[in-house]
PDB file of N, CA and C in Angstrom:
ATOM      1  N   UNK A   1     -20.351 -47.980 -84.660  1.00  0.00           N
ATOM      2  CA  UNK A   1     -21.316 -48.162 -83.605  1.00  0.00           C
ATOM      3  C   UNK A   1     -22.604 -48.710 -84.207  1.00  0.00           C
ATOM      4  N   UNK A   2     -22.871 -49.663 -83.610  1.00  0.00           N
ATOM      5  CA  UNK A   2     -24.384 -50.177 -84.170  1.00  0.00           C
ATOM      6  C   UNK A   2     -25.894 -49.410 -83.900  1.00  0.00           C
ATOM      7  N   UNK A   3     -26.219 -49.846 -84.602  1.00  0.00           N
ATOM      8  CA  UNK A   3     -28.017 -48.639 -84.680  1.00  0.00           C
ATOM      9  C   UNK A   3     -28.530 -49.441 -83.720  1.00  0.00           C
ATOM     10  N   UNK A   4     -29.371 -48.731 -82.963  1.00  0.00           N
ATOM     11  CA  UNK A   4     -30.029 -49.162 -81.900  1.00  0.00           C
ATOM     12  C   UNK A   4     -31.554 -49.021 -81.992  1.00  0.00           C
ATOM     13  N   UNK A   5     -32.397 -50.573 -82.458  1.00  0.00           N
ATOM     14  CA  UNK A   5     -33.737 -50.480 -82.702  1.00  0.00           C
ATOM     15  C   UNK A   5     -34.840 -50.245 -82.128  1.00  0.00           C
ATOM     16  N   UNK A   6     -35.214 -49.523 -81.614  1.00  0.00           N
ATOM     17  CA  UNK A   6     -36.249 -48.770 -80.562  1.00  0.00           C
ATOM     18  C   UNK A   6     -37.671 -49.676 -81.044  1.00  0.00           C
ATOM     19  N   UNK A   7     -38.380 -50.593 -80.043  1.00  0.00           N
ATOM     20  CA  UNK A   7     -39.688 -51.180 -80.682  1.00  0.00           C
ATOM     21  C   UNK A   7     -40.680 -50.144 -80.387  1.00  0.00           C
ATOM     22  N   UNK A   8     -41.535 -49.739 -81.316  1.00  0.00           N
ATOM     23  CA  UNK A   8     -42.915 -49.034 -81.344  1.00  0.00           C
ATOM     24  C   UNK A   8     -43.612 -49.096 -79.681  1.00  0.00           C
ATOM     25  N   UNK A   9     -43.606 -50.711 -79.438  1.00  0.00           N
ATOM     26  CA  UNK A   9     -44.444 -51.061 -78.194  1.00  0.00           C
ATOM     27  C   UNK A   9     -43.976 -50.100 -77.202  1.00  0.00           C
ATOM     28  N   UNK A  10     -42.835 -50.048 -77.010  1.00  0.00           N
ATOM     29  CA  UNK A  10     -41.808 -49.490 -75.813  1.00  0.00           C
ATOM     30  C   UNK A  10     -41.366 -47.987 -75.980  1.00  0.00           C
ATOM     31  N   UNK A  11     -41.834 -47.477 -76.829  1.00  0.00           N
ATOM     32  CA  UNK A  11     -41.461 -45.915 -77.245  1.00  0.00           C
ATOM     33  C   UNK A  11     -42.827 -45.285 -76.784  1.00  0.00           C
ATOM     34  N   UNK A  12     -43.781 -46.387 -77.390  1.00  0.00           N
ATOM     35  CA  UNK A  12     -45.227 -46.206 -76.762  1.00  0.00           C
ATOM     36  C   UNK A  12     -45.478 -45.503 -75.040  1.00  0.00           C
ATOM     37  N   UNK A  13     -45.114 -46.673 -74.812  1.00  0.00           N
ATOM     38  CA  UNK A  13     -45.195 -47.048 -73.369  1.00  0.00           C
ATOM     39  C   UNK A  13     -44.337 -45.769 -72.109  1.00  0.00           C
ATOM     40  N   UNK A  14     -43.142 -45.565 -72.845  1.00  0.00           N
ATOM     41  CA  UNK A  14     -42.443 -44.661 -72.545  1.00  0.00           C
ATOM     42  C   UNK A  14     -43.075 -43.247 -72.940  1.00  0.00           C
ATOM     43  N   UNK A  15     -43.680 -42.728 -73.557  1.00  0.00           N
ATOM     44  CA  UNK A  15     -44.415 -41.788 -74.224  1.00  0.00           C
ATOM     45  C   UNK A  15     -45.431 -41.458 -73.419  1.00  0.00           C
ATOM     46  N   UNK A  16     -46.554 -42.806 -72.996  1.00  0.00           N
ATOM     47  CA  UNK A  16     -47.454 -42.526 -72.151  1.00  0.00           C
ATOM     48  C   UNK A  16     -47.028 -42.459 -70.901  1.00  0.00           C
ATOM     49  N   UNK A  17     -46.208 -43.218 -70.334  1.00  0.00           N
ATOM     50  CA  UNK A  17     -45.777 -42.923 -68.743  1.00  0.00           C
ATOM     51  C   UNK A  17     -44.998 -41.203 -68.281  1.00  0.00           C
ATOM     52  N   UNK A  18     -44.374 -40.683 -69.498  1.00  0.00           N
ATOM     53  CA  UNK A  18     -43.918 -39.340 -69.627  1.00  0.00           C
ATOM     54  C   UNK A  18     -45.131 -38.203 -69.610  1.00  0.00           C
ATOM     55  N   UNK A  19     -46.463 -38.540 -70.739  1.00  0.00           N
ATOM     56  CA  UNK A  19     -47.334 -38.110 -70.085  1.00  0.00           C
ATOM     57  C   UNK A  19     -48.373 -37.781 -69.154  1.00  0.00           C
ATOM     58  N   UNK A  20     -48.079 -38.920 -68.329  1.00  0.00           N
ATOM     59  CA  UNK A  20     -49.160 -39.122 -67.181  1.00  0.00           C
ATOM     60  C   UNK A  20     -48.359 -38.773 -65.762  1.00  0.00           C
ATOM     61  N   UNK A  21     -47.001 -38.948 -65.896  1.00  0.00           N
ATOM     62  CA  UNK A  21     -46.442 -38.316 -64.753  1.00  0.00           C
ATOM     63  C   UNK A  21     -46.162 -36.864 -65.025  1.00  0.00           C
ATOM     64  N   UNK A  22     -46.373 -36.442 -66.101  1.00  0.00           N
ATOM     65  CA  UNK A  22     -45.703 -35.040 -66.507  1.00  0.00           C
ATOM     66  C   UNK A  22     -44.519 -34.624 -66.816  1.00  0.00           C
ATOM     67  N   UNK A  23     -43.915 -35.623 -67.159  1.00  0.00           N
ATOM     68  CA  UNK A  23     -42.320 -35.733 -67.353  1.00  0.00           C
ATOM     69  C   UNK A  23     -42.276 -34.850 -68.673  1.00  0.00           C
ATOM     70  N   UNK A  24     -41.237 -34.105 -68.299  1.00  0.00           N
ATOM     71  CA  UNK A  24     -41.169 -32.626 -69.569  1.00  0.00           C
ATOM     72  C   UNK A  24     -40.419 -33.380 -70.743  1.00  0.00           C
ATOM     73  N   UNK A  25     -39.548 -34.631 -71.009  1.00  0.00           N
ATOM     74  CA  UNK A  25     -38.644 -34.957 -71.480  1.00  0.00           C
ATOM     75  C   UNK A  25     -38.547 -36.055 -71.316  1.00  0.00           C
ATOM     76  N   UNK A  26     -38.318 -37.235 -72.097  1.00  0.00           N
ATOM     77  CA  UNK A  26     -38.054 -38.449 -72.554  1.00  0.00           C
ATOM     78  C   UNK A  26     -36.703 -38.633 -73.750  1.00  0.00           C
ATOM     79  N   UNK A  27     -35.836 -39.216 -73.139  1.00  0.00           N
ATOM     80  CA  UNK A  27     -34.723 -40.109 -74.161  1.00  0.00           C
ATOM     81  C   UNK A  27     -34.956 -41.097 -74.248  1.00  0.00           C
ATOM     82  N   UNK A  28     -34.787 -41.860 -75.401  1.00  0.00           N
ATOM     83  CA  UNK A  28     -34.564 -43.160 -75.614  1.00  0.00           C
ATOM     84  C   UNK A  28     -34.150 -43.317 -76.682  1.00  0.00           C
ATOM     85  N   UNK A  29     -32.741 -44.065 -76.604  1.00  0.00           N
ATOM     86  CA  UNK A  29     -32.517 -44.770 -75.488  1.00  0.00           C
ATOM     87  C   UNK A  29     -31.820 -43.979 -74.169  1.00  0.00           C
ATOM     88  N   UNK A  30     -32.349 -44.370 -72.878  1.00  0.00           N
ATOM     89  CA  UNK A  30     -31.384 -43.519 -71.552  1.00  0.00           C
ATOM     90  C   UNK A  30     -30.045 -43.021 -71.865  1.00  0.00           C
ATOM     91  N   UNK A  31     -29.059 -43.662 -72.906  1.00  0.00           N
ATOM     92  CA  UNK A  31     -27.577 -43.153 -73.196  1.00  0.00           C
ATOM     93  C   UNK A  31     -28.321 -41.390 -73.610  1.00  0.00           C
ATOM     94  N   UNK A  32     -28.699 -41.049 -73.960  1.00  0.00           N
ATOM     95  CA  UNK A  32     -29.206 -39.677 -75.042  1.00  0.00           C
ATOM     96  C   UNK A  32     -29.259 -39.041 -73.426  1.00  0.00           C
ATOM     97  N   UNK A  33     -29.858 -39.158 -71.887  1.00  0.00           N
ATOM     98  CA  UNK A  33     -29.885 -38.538 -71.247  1.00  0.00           C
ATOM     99  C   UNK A  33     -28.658 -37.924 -70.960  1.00  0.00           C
ATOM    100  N   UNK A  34     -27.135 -38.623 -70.930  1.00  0.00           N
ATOM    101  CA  UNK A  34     -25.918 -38.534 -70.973  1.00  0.00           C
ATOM    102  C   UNK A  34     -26.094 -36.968 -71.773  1.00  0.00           C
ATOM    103  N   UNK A  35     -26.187 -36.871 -73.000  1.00  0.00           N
ATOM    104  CA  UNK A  35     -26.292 -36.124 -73.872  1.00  0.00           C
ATOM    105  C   UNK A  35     -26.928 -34.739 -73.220  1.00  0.00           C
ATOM    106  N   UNK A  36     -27.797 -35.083 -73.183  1.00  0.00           N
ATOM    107  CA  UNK A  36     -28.640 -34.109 -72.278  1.00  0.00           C
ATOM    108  C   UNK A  36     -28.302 -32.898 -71.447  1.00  0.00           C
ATOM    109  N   UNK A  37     -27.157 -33.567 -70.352  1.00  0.00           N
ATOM    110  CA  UNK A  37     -26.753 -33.881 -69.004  1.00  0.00           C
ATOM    111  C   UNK A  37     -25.227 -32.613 -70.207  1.00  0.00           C
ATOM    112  N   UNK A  38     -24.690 -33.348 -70.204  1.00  0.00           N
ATOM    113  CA  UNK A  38     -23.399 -32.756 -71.299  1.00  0.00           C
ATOM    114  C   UNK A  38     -23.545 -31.568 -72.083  1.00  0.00           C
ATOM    115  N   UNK A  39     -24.499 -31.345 -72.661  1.00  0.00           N
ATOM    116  CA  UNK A  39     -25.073 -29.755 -73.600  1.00  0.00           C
ATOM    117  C   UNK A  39     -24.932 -28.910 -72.295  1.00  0.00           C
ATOM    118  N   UNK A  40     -25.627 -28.982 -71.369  1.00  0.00           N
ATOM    119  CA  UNK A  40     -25.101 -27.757 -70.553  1.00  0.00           C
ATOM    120  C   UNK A  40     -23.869 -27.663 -70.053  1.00  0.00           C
ATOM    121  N   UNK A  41     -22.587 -28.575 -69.623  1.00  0.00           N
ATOM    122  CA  UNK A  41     -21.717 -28.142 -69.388  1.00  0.00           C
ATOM    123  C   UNK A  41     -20.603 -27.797 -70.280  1.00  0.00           C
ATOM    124  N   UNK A  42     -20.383 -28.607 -71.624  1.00  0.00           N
ATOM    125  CA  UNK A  42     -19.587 -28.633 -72.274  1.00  0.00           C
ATOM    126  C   UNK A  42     -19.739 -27.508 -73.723  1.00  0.00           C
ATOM    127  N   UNK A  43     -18.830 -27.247 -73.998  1.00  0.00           N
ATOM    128  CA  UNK A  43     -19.130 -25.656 -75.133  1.00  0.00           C
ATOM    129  C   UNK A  43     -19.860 -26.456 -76.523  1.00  0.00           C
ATOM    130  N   UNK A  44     -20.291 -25.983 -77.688  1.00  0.00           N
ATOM    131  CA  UNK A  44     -20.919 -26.376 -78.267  1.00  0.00           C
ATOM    132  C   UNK A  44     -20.239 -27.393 -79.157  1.00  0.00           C
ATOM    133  N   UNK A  45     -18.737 -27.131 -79.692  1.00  0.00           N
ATOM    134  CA  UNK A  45     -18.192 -27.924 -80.654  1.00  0.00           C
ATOM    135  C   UNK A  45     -18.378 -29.215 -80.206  1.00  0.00           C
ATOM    136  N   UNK A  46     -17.839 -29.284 -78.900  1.00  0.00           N
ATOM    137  CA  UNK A  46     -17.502 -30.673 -77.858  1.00  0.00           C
ATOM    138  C   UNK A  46     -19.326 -31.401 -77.855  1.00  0.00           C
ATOM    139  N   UNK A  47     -20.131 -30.711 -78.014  1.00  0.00           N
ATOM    140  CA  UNK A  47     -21.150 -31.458 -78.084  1.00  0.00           C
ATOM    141  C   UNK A  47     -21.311 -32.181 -79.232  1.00  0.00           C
ATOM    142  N   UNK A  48     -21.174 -31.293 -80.320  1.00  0.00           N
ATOM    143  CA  UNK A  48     -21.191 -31.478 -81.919  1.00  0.00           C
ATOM    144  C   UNK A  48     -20.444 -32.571 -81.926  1.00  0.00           C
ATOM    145  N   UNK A  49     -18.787 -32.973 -81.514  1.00  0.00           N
ATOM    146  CA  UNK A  49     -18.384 -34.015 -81.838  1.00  0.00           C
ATOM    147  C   UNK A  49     -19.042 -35.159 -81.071  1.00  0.00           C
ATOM    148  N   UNK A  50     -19.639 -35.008 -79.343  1.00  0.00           N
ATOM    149  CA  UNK A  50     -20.046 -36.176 -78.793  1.00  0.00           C
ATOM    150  C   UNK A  50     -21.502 -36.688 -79.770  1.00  0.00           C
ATOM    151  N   UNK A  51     -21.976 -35.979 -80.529  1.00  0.00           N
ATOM    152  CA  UNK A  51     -23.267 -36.250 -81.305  1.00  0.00           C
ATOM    153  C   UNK A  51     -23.128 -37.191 -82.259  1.00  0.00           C
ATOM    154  N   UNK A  52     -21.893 -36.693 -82.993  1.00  0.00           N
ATOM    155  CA  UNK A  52     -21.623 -37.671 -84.284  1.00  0.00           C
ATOM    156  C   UNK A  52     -21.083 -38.873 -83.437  1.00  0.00           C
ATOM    157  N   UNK A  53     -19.873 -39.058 -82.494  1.00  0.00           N
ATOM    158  CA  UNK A  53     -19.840 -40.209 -82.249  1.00  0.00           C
ATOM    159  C   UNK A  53     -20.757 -41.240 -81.951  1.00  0.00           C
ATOM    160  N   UNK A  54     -21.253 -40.584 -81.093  1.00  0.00           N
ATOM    161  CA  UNK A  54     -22.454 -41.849 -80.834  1.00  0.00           C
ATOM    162  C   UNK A  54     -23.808 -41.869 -81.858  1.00  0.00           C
ATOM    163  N   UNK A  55     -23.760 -41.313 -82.997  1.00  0.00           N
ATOM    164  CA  UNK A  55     -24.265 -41.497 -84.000  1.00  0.00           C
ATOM    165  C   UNK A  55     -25.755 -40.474 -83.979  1.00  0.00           C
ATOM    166  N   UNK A  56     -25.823 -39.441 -83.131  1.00  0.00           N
ATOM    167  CA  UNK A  56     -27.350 -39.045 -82.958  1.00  0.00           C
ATOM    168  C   UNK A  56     -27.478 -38.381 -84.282  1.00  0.00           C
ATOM    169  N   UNK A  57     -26.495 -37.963 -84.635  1.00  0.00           N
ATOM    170  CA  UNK A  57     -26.628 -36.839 -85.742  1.00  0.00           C
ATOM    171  C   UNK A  57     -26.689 -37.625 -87.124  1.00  0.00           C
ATOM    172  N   UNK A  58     -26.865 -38.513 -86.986  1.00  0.00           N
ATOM    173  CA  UNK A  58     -27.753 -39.495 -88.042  1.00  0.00           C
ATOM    174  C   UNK A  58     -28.852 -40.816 -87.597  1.00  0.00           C
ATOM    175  N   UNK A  59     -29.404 -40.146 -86.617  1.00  0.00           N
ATOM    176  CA  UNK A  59     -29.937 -40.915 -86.416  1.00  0.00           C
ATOM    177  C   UNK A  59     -31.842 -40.880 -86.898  1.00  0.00           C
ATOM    178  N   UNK A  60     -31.896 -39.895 -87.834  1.00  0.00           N
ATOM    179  CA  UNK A  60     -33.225 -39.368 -88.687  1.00  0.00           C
ATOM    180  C   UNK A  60     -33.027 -40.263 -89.950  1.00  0.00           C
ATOM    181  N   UNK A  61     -32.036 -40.667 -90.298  1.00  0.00           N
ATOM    182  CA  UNK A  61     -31.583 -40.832 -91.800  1.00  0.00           C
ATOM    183  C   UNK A  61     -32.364 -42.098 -92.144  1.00  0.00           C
ATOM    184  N   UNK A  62     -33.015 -43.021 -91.482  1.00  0.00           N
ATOM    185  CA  UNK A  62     -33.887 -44.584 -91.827  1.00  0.00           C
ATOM    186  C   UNK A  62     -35.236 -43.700 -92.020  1.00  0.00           C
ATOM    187  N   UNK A  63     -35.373 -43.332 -90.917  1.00  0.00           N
ATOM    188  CA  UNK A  63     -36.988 -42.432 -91.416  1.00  0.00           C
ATOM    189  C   UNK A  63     -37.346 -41.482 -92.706  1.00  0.00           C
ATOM    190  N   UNK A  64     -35.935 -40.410 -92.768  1.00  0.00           N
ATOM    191  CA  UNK A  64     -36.043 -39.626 -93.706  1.00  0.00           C
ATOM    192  C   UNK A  64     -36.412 -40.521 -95.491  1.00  0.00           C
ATOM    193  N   UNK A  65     -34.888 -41.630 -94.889  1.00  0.00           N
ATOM    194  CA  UNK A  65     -35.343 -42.565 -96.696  1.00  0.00           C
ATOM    195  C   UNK A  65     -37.009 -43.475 -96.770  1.00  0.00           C
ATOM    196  N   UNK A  66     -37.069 -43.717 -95.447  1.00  0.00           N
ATOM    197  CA  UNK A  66     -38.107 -44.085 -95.851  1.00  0.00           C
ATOM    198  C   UNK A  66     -39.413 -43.390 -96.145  1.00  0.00           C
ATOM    199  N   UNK A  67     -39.379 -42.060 -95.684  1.00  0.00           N
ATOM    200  CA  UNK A  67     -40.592 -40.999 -95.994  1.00  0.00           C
ATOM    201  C   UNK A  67     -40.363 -40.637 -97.787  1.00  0.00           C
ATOM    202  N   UNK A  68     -39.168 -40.449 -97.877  1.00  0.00           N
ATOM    203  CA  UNK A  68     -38.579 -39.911 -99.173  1.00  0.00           C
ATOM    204  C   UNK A  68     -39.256 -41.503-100.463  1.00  0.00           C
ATOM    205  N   UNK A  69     -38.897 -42.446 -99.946  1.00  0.00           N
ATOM    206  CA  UNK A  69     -39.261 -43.351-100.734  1.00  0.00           C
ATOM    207  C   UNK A  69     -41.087 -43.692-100.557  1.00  0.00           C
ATOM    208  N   UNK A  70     -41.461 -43.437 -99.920  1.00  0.00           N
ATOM    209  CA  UNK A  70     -42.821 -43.278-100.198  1.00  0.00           C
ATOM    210  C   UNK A  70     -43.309 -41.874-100.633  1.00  0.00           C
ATOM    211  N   UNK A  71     -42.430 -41.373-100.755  1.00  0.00           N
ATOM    212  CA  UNK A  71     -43.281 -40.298-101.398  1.00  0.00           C
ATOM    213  C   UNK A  71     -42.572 -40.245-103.009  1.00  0.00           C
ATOM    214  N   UNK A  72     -42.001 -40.671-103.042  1.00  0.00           N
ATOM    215  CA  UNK A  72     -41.568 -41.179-104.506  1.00  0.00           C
ATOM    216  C   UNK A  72     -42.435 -42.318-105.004  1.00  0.00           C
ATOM    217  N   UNK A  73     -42.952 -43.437-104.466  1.00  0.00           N
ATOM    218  CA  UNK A  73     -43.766 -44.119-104.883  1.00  0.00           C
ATOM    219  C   UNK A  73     -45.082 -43.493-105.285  1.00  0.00           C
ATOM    220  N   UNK A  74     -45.704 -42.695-104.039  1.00  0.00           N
ATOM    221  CA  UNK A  74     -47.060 -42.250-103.735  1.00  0.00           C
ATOM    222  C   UNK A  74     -46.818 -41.188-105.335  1.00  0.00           C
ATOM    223  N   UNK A  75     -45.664 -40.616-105.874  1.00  0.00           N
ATOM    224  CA  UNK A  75     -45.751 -39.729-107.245  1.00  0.00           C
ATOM    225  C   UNK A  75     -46.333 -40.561-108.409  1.00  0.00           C
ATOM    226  N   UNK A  76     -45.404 -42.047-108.284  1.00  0.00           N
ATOM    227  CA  UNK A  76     -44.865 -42.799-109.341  1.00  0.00           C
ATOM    228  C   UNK A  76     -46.571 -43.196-109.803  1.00  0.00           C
ATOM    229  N   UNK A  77     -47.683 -43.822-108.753  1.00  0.00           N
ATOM    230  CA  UNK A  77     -48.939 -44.035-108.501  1.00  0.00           C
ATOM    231  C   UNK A  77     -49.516 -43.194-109.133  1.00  0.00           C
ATOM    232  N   UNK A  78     -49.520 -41.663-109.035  1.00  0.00           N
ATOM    233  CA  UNK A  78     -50.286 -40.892-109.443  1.00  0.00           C
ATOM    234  C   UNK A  78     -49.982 -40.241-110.556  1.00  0.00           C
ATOM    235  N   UNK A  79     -48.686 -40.248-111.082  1.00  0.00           N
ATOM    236  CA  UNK A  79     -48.529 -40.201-112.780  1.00  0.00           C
ATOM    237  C   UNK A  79     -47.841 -38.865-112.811  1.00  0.00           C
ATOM    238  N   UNK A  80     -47.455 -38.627-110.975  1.00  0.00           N
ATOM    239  CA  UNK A  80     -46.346 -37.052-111.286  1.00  0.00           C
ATOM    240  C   UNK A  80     -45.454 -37.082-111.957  1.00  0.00           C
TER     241      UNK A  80
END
């Protein structure tokens, strides 16, 4: 399944319209509401597997390397 690139502008935008209407909850992308919608009816394993398929349960892993690699740089800089 391909990664799905969320632009800053539009996460934005979605972020502020969630706060100004009061919306308790925002997905994006809308497929994740599916998700949502599914945790309450289905028992937990069946969620666990719908997670990995559609990839949510890695879907931290670009951010994580990239925090991890700046903070490996930000050491390398300071002579940790």
């Amino acid at each position: 399944m391909d990664r799905i690139q969320l632009k800053p502008d539009y996460c934005v935008k979605q972020a502020m319209k969630a706060i100004l209407t009061d919306q308790p909850m925002i997905c994006t992308p809308r497929l994740m509401y599916i998700v949502t919608f599914m945790k309450s009816i289905l028992p937990f394993e069946a969620v666990v597997c719908m997670y990995r398929f559609l990839g949510a349960d890695k879907c931290m892993y670009p951010f994580i390397a990239q925090r991890k690699q700046a903070t490996n740089n930000n050491e390398a800089k300071n002579g940790i």
